[in-house]
Protein backbone atom coordinates (compact mmCIF):
# COMPACT_ATOMS: atom_id res chain seq x y z
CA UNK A 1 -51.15 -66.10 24.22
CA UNK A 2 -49.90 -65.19 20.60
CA UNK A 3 -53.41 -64.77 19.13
CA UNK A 4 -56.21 -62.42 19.28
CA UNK A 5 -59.55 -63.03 20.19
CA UNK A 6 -62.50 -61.33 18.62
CA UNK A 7 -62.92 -59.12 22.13
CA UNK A 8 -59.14 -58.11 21.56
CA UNK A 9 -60.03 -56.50 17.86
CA UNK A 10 -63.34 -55.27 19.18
CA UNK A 11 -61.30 -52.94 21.72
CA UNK A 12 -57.88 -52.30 19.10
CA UNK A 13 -60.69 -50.96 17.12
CA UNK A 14 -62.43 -48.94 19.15
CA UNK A 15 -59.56 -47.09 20.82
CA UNK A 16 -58.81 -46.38 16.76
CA UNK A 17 -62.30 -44.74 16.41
CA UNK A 18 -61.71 -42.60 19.03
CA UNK A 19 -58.00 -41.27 18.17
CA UNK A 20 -58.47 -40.64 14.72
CA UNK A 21 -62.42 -40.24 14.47
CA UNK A 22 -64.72 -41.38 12.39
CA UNK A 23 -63.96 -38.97 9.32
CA UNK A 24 -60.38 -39.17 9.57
CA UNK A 25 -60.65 -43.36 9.64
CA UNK A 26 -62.79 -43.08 6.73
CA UNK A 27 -60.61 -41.29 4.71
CA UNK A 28 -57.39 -43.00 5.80
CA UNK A 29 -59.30 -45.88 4.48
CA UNK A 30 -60.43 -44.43 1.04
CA UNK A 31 -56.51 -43.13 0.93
CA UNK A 32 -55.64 -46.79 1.68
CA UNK A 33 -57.41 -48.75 -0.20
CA UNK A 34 -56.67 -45.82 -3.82
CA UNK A 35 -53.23 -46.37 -3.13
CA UNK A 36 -53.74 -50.58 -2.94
CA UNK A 37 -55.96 -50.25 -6.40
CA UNK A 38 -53.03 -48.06 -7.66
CA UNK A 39 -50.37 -50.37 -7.14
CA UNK A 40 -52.19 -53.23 -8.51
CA UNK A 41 -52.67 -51.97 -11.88
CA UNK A 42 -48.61 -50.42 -11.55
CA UNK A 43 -48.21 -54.33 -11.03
CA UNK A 44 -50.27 -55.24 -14.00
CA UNK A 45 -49.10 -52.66 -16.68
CA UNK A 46 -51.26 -50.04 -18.04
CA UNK A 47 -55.08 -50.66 -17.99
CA UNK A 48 -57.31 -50.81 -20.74
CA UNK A 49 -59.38 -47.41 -20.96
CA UNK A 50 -62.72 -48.68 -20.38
CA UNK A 51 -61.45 -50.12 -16.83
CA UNK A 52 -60.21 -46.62 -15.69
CA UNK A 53 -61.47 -44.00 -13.46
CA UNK A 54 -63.49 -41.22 -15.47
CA UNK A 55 -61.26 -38.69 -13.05
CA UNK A 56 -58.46 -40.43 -14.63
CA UNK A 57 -59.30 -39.89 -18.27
CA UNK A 58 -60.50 -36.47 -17.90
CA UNK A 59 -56.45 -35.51 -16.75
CA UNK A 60 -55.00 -37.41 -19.52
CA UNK A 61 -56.91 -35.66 -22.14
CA UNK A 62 -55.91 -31.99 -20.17
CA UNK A 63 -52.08 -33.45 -20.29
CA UNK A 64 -52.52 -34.43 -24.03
CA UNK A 65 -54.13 -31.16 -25.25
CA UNK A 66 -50.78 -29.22 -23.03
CA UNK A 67 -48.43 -30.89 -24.93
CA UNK A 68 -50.17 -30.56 -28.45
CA UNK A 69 -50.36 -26.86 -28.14
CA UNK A 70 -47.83 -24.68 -30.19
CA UNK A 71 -45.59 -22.33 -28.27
């Protein structure tokens, strides 16, 4: 009675399709799974540069060339 067949998860996730839809399950999974990768590397420090996002490098260098310019 306290487990879950494979029929059970068929229908949870079907009745989830249709409420959210299949855009808005896509992105609440991209959101998800950003936000598990994120708090992986929080857990392991700061990654090495090659291992990071190209989105990622491109704001650093914006940040870094803000804070070298004279006022």
């Amino acid at each position: 009675m306290g487990s879950m067949s494979a029929a059970h998860w068929v229908i949870v996730l079907v009745v989830v399709l249709l409420v959210f839809g299949p855009k808005r399950l896509a992105s609440l999974g991209k959101g998800m799974g950003e936000g598990i990768r994120s708090f992986r590397e929080g857990l392991a420090g700061d990654p090495d540069e090659k291992q990071r996002h190209p989105e990622e490098r491109a704001i650093d260098k914006d940040k870094a060339s803000h804070d070298q310019a004279p006022y």
